[in-house]
N, C-alpha and C. Protein backbone atom coordinates (compact mmCIF):
# COMPACT_ATOMS: atom_id res chain seq x y z
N UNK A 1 129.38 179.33 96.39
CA UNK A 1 128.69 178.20 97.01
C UNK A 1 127.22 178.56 97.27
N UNK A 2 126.09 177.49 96.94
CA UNK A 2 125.06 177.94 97.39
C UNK A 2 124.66 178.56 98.96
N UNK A 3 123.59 178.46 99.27
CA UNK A 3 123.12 178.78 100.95
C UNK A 3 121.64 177.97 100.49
N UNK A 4 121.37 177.04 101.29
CA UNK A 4 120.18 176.51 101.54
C UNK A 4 119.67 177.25 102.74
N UNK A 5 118.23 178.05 102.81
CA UNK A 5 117.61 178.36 103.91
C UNK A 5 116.61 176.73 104.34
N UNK A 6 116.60 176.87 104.85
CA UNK A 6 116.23 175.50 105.53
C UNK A 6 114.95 175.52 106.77
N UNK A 7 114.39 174.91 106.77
CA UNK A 7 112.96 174.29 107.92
C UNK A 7 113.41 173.08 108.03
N UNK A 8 113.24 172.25 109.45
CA UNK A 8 113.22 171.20 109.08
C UNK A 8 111.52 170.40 108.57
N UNK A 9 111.97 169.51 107.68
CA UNK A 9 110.37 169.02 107.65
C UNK A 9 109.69 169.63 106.92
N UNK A 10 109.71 171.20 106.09
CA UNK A 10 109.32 171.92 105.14
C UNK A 10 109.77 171.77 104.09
N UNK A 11 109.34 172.80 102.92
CA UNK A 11 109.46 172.42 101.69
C UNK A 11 110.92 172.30 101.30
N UNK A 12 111.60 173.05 102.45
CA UNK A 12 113.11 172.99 101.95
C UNK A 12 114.01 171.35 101.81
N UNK A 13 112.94 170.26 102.01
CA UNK A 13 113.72 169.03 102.31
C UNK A 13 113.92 168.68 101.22
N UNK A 14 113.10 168.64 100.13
CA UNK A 14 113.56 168.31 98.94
C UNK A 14 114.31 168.80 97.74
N UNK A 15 114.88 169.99 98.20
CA UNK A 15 116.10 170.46 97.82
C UNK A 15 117.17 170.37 98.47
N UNK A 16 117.60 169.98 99.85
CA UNK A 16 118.28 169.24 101.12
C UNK A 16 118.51 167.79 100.21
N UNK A 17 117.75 167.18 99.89
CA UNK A 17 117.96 165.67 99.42
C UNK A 17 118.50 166.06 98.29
N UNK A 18 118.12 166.81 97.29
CA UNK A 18 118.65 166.90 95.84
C UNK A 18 120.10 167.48 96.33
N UNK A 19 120.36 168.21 96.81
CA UNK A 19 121.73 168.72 97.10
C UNK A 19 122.97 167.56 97.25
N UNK A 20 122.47 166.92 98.48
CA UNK A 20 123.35 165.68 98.94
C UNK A 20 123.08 164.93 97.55
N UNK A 21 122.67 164.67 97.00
CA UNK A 21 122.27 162.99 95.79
C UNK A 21 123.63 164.20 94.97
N UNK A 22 123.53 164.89 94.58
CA UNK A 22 124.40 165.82 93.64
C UNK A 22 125.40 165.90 94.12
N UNK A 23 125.77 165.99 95.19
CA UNK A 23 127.47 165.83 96.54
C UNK A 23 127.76 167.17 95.55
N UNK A 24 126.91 168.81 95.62
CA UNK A 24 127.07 169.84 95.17
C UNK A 24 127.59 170.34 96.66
N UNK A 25 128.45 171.37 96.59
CA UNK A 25 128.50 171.98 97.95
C UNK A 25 127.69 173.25 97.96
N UNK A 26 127.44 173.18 99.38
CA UNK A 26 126.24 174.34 99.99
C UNK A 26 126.42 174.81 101.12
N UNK A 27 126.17 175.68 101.67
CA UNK A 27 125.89 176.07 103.16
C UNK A 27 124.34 176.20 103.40
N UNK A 28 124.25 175.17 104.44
CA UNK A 28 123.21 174.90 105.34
C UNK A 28 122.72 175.69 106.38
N UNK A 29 121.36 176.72 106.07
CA UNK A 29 121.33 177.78 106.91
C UNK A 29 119.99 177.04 107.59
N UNK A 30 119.94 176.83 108.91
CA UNK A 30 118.51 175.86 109.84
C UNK A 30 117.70 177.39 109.85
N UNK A 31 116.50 177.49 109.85
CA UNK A 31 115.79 178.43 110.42
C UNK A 31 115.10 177.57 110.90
N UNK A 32 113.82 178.44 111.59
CA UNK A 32 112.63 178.41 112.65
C UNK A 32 111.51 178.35 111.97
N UNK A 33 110.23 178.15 112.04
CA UNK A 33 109.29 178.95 111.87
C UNK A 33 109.01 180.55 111.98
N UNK A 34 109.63 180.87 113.09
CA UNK A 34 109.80 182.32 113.71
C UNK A 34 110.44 182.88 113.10
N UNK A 35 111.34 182.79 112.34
CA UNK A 35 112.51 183.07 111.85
C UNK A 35 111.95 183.41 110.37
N UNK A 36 111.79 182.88 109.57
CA UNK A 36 110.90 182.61 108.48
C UNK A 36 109.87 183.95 108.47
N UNK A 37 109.24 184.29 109.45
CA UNK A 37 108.32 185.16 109.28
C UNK A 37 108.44 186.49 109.71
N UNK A 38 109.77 186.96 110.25
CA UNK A 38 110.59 187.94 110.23
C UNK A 38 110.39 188.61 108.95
N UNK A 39 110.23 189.96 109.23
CA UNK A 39 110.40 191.19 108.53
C UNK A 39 111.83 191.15 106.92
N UNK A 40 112.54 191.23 108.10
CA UNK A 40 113.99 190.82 107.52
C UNK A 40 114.35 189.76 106.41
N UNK A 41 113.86 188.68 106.73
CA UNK A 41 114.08 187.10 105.85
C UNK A 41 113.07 187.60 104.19
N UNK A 42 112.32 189.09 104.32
CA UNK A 42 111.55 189.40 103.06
C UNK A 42 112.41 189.77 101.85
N UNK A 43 113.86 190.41 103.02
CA UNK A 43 115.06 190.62 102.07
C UNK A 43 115.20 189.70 101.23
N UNK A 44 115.26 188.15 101.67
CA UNK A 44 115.77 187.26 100.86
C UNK A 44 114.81 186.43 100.21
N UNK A 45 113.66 186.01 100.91
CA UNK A 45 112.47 185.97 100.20
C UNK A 45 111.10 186.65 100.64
N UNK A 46 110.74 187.57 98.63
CA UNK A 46 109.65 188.46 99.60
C UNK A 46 108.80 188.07 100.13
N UNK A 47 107.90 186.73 99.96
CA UNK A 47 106.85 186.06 100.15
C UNK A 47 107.06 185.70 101.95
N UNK A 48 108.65 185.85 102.14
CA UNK A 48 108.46 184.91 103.23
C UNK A 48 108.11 183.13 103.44
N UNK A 49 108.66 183.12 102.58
CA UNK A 49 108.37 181.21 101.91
C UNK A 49 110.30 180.79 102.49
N UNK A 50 109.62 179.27 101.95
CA UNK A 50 110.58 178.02 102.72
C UNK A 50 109.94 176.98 101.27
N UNK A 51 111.24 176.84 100.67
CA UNK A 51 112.46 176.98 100.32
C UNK A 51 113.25 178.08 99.31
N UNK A 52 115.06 178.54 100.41
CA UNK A 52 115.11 179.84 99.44
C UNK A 52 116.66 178.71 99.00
N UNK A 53 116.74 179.01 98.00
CA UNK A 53 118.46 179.02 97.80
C UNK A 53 119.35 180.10 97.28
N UNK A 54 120.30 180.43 97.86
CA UNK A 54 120.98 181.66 97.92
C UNK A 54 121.78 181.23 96.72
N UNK A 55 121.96 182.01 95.76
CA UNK A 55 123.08 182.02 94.68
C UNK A 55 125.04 182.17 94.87
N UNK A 56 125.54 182.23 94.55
CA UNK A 56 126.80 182.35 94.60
C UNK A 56 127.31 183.55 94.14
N UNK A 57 126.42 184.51 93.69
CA UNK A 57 126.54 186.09 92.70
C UNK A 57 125.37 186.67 93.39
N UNK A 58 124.83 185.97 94.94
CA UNK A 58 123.79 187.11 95.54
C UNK A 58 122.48 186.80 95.42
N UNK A 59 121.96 186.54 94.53
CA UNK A 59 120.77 186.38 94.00
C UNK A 59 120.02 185.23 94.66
N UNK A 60 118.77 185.53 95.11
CA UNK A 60 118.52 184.12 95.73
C UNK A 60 117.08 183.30 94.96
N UNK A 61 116.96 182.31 94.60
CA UNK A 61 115.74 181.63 94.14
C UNK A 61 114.67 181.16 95.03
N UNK A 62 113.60 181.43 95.29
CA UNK A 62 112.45 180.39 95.96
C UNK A 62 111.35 179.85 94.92
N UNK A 63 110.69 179.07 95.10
CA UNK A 63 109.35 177.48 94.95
C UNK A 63 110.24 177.03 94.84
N UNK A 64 110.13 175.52 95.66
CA UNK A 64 110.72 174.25 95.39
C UNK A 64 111.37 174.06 93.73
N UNK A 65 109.97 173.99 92.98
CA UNK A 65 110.42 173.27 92.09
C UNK A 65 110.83 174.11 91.46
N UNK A 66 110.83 175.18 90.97
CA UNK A 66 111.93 176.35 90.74
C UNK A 66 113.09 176.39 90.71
N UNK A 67 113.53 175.60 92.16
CA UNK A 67 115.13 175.45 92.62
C UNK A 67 115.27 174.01 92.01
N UNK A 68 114.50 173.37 92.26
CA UNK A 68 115.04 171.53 91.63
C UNK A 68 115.35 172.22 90.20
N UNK A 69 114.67 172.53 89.44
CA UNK A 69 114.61 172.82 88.09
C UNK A 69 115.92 173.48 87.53
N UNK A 70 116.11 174.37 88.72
CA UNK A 70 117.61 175.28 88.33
C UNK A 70 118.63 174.33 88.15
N UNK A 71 118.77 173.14 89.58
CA UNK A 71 119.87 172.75 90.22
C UNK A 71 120.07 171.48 89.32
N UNK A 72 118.69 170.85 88.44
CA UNK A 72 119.17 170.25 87.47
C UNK A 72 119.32 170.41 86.07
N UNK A 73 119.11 172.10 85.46
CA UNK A 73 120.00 172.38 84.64
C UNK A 73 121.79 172.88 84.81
N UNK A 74 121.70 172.86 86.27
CA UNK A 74 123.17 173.79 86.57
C UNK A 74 123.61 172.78 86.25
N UNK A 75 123.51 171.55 87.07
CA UNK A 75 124.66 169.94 87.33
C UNK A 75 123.43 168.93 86.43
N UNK A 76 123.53 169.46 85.66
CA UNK A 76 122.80 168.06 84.53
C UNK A 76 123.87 166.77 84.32
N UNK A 77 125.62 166.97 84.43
CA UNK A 77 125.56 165.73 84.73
C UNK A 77 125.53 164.92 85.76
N UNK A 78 124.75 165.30 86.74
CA UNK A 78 124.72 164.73 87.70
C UNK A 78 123.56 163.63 87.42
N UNK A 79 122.91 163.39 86.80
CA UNK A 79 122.00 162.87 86.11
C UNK A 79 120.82 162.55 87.01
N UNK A 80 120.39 163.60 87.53
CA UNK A 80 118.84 163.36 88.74
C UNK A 80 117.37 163.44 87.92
N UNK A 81 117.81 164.08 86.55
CA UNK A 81 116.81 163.91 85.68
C UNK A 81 117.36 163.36 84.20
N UNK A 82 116.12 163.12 83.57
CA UNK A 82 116.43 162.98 82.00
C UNK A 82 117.43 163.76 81.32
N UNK A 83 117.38 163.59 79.50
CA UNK A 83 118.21 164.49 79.56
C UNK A 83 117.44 165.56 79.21
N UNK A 84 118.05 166.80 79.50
CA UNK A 84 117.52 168.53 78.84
C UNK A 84 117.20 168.33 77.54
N UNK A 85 115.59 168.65 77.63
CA UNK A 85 114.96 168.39 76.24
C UNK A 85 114.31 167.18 75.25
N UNK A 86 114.95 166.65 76.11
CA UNK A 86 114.25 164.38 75.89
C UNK A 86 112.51 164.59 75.88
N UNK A 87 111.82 163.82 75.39
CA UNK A 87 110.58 163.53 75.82
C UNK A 87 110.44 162.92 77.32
N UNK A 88 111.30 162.67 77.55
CA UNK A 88 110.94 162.28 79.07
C UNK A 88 111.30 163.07 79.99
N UNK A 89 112.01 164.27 79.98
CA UNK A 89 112.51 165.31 80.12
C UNK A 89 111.26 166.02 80.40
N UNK A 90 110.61 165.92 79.27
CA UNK A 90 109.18 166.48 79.31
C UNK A 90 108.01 165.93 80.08
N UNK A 91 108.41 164.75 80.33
CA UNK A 91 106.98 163.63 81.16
C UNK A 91 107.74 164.36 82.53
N UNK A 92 108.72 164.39 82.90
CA UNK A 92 109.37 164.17 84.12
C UNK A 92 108.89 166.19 84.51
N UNK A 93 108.89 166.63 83.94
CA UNK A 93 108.70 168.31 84.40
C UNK A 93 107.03 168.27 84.25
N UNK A 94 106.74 167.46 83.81
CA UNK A 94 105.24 167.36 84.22
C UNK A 94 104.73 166.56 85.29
N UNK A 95 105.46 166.01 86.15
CA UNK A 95 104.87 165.25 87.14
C UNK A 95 105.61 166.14 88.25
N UNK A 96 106.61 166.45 88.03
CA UNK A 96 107.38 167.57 89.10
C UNK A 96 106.34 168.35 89.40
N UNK A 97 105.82 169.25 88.13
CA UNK A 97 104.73 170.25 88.68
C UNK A 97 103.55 169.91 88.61
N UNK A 98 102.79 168.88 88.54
CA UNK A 98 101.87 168.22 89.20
C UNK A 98 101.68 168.22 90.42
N UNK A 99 103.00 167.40 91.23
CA UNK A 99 103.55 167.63 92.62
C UNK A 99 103.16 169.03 92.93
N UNK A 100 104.06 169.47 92.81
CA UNK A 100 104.12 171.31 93.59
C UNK A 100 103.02 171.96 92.94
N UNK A 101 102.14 171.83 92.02
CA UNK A 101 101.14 172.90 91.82
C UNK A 101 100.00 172.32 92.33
N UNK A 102 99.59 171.17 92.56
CA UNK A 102 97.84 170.47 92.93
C UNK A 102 98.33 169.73 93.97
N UNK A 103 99.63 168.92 94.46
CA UNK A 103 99.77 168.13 95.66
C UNK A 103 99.42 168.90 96.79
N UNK A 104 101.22 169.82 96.50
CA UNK A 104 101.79 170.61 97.54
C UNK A 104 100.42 171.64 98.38
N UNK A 105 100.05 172.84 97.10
CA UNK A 105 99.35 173.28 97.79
C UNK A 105 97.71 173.08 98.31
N UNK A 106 97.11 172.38 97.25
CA UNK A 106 96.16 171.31 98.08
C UNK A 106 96.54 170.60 99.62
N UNK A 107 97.53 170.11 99.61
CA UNK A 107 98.23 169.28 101.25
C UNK A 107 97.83 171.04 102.30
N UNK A 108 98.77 171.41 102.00
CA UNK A 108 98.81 173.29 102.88
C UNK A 108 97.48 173.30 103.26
N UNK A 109 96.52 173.03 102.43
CA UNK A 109 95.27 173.49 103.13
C UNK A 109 94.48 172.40 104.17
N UNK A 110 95.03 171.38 103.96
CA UNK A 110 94.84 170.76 104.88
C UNK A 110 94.80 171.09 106.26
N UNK A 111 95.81 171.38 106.53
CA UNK A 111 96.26 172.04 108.19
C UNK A 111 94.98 173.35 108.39
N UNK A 112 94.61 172.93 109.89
CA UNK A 112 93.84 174.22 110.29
C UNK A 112 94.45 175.35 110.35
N UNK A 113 93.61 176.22 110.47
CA UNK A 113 94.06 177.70 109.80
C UNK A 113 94.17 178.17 108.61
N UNK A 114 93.81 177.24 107.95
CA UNK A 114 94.53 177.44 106.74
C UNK A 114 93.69 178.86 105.71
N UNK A 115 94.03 179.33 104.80
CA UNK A 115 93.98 180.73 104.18
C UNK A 115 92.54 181.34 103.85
N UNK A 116 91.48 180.19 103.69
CA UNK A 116 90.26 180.46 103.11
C UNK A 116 88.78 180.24 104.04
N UNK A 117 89.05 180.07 105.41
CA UNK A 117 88.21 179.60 106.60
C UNK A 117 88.53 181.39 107.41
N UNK A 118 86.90 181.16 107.33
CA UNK A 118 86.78 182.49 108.69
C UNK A 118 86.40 182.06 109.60
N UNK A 119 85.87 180.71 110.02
CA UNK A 119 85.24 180.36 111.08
C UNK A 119 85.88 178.55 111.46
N UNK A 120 85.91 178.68 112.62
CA UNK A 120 86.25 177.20 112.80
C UNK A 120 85.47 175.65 112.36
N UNK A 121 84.13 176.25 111.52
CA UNK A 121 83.24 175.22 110.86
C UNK A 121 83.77 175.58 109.97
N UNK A 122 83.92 176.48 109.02
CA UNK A 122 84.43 176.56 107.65
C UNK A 122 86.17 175.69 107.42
N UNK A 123 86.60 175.87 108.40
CA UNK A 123 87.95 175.45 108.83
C UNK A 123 88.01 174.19 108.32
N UNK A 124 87.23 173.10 109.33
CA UNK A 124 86.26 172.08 109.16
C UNK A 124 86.43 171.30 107.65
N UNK A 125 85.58 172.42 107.96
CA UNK A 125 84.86 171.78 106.05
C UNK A 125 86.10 172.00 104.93
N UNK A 126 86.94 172.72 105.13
CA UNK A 126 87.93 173.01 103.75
C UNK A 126 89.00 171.69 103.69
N UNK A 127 89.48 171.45 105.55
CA UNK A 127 90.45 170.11 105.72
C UNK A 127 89.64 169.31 105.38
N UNK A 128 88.38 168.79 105.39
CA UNK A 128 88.43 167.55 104.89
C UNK A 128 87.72 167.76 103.45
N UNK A 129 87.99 168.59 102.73
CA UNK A 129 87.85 169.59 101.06
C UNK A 129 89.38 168.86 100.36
N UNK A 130 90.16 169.51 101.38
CA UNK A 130 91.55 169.65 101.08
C UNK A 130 91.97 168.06 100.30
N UNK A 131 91.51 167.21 101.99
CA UNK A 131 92.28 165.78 101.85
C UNK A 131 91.47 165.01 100.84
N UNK A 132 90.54 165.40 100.50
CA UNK A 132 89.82 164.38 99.82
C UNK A 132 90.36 164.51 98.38
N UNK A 133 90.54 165.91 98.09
CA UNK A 133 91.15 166.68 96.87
C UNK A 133 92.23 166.38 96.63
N UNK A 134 93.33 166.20 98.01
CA UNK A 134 94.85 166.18 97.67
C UNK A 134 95.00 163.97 97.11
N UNK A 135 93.59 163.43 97.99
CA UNK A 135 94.05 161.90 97.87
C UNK A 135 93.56 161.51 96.62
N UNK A 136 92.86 162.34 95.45
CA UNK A 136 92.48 162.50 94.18
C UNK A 136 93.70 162.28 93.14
N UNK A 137 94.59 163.46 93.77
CA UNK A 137 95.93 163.57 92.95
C UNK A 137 97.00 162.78 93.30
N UNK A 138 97.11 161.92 94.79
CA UNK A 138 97.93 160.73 95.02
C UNK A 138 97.66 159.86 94.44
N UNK A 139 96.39 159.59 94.11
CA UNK A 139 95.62 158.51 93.01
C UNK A 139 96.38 158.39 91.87
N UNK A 140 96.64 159.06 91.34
CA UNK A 140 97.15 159.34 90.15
C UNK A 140 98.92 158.82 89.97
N UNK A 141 99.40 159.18 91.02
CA UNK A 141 100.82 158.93 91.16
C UNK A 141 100.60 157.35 92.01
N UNK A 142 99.74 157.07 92.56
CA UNK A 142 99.95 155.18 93.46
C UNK A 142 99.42 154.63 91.53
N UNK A 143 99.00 155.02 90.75
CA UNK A 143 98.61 154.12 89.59
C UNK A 143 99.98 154.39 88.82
N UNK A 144 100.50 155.26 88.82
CA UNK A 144 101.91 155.07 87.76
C UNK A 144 102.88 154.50 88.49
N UNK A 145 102.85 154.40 89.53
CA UNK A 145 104.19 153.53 90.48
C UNK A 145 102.99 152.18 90.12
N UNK A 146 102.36 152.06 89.96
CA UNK A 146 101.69 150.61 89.82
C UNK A 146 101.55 150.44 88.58
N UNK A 147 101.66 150.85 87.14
CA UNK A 147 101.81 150.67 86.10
C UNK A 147 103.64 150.46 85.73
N UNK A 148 104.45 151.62 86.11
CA UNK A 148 105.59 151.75 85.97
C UNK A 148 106.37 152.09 87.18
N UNK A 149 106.42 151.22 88.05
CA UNK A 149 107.20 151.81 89.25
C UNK A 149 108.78 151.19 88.99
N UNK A 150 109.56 150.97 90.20
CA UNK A 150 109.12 151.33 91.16
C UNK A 150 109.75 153.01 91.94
N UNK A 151 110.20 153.88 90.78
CA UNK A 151 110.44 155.23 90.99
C UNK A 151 109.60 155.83 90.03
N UNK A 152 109.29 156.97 89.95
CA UNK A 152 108.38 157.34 89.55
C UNK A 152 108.29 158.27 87.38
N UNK A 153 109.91 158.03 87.41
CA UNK A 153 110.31 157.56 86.07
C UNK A 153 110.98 155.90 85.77
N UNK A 154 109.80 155.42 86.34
CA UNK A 154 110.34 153.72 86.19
C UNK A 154 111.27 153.18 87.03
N UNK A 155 112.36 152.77 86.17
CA UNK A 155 113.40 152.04 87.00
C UNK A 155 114.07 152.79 87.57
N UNK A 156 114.28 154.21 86.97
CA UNK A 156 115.07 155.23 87.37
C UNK A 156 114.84 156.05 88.16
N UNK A 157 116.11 155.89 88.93
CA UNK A 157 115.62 157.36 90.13
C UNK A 157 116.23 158.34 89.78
N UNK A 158 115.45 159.39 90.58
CA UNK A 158 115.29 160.83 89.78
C UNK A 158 114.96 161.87 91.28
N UNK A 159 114.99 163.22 90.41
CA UNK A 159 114.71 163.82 91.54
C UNK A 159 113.13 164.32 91.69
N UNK A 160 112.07 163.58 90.99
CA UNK A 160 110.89 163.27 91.78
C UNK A 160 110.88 162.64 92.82
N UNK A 161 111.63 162.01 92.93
CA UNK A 161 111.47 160.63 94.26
C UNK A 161 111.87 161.27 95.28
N UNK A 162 112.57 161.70 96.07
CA UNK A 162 112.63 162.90 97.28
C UNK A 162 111.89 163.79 97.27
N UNK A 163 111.02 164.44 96.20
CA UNK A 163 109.76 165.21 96.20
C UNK A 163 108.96 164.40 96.52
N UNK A 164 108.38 163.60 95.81
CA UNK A 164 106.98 162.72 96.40
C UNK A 164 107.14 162.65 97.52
N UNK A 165 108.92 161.96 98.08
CA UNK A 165 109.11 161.49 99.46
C UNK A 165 108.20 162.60 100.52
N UNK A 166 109.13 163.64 100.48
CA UNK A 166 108.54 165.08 101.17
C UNK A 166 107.59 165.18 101.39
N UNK A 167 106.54 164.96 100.11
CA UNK A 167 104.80 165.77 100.45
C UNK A 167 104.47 164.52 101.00
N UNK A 168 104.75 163.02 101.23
CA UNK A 168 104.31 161.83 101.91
C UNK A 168 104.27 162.27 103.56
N UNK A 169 104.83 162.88 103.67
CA UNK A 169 105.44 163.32 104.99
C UNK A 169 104.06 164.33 106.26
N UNK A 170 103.86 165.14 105.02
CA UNK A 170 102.13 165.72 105.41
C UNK A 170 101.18 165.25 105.14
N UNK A 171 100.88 163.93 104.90
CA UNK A 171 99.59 162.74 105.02
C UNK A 171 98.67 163.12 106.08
N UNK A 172 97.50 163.00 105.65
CA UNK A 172 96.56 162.76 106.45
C UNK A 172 95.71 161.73 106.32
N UNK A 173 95.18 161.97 107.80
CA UNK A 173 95.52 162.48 109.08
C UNK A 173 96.40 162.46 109.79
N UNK A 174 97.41 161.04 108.92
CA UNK A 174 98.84 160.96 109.93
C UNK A 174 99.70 160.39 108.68
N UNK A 175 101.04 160.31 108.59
CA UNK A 175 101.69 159.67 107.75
C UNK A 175 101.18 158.19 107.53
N UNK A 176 101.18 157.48 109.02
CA UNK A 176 100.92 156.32 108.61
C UNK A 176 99.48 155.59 108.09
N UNK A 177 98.76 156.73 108.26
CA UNK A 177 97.32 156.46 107.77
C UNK A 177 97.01 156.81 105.83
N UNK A 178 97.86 157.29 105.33
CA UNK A 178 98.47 157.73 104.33
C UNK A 178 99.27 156.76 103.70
N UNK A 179 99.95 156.09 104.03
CA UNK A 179 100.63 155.05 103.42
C UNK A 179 99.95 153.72 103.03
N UNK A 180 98.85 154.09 104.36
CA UNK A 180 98.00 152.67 104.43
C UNK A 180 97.21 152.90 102.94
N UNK A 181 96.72 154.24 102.20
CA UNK A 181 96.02 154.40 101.49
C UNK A 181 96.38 154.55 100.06
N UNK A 182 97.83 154.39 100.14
CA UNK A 182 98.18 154.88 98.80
C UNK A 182 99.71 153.74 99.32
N UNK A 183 99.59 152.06 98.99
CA UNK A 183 100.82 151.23 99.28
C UNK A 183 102.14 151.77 98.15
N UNK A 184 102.12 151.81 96.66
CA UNK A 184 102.75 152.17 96.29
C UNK A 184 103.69 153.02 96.26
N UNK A 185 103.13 154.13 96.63
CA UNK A 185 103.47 155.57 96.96
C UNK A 185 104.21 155.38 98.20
N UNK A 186 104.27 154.18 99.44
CA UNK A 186 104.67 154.37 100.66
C UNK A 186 105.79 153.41 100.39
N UNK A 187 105.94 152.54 99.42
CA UNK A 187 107.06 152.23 98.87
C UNK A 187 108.14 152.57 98.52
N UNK A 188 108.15 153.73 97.82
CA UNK A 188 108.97 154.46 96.89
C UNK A 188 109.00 155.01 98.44
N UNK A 189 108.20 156.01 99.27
CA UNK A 189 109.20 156.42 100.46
C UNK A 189 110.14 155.76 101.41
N UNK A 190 109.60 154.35 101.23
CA UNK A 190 110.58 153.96 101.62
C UNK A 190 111.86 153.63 101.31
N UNK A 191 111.96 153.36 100.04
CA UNK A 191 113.70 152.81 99.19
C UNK A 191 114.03 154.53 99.16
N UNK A 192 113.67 155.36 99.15
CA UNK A 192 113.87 156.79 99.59
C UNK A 192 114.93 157.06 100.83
N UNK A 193 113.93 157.10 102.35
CA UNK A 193 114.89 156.55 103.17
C UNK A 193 115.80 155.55 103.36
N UNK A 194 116.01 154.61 102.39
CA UNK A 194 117.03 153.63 102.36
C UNK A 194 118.23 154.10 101.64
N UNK A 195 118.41 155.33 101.21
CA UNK A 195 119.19 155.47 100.36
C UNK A 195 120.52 156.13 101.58
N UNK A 196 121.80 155.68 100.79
CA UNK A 196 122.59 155.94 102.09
C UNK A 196 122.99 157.47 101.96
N UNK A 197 122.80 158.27 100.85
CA UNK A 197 123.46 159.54 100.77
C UNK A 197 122.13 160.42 101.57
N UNK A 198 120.89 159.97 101.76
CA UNK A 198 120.39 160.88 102.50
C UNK A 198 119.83 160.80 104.04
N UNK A 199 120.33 159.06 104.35
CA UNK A 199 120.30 158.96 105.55
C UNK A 199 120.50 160.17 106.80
N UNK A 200 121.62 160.83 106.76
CA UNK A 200 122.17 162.01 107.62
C UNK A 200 120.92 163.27 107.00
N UNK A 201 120.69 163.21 105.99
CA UNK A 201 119.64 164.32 105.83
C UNK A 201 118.06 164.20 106.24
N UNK A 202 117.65 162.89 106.22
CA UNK A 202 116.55 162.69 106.51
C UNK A 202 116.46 162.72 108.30
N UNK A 203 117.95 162.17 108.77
CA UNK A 203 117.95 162.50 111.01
C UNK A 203 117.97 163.71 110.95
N UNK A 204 118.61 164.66 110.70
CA UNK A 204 118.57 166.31 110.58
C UNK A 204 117.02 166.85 110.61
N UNK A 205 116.29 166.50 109.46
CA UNK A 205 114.73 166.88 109.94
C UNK A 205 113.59 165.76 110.54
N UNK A 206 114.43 165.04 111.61
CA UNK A 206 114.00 164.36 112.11
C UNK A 206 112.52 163.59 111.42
N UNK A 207 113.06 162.89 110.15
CA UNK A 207 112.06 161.99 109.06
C UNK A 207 112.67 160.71 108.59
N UNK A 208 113.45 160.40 109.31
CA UNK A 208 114.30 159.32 108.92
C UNK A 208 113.81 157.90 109.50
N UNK A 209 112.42 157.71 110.25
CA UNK A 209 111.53 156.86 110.46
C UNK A 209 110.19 157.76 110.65
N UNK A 210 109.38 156.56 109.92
CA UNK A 210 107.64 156.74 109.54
C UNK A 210 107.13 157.52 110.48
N UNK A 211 106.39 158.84 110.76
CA UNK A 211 105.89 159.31 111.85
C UNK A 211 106.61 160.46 112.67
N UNK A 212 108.13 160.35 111.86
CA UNK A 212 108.95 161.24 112.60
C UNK A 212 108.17 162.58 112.60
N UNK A 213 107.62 163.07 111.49
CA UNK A 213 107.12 164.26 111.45
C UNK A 213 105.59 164.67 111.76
N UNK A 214 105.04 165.06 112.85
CA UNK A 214 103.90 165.27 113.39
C UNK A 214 102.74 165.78 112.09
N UNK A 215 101.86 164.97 111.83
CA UNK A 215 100.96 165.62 110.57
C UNK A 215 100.46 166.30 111.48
């Protein structure tokens, strides 16, 4: 059986949603922040990152999309993506890592503190670097839900759509100021939370209404 290490509200949610949509069984491990940055947790991931999934033979996987990627060649018929090897197969692993390589960590820098500020003016200047940068690449995804929506392989839902959901979640300056800016995109989060298999997953990291999660 797998082991999901878990945050709530972190990157681990969208492998939390892909899990349940798959009705795969797992064990659900909650950590902390604190917890996470333990010495110890390097055992299982060295980086110290969120999301890990533990293997069933030991081995454990971390990046998000790393694990989506695994979990939909393991249970491909579960059908959360195209098929293995389709041209759309191919559109669809290109918007996945779109997401996680220019969203995700563009969003991260948003938050103060973040990795490349020595000074609290530099700080400053990188968050609003970050958001202007990260609402560049939402651009891009509110025009294909507006060319081809209303999931983000068309009619079909997939397991982009609980990813987008996720990084919607760290909007700035606030979720709901974020939705206001990108309507499409706040669409699709919503028939997201409407879905009944992840209702119980979305109260768990307390995101199961707009705002639940403090940007």
């Amino acid at each position: 059986m797998y082991k999901l290490y878990n945050v709530k509200a972190w990157g681990s949610l969208a492998v939390h949603c892909l899990l349940e949509e798959m009705e795969v069984p797992y064990t659900n491990i909650w950590m902390n922040p604190d917890q996470v940055r333990e010495p110890d947790f390097r055992t299982i991931s060295p980086l110290g990152v969120i999301p890990v999934l533990g293997l069933p033979d030991g081995r454990a996987l971390f990046e998000s999309a790393a694990i989506v990627t695994f979990l939909l060649a393991a249970h491909a018929g579960k059908r959360m993506s195209p098929e293995l090897g389709s041209g759309d197969y191919g559109e669809f692993m290109s918007v996945l890592h779109f997401m996680s390589t220019e969203i995700y960590p563009t969003t991260s820098l948003s938050y103060p503190g973040n990795y490349f500020a020595d000074t609290p003016e530099q700080d400053t200047a990188c968050i609003a670097k970050a958001v202007a940068k990260a609402d560049g690449y939402w651009a891009v995804l509110e025009q294909r839900l507006a060319d081809a929506g209303p999931w983000l392989m068309g009619e079909t839902y997939s397991a982009l759509d609980p990813y987008c959901f996720m990084l919607t979640l760290w909007g700035k300056p606030s979720e709901e100021a974020f939705r206001e800016r990108f309507p499409n995109v706040a669409r699709l989060a919503t028939q997201v939370r409407d879905r009944p298999k992840l209702k119980a997953v979305l109260q768990s990291h307390g995101v199961l209404d707009v705002g639940g999660y403090g940007s």
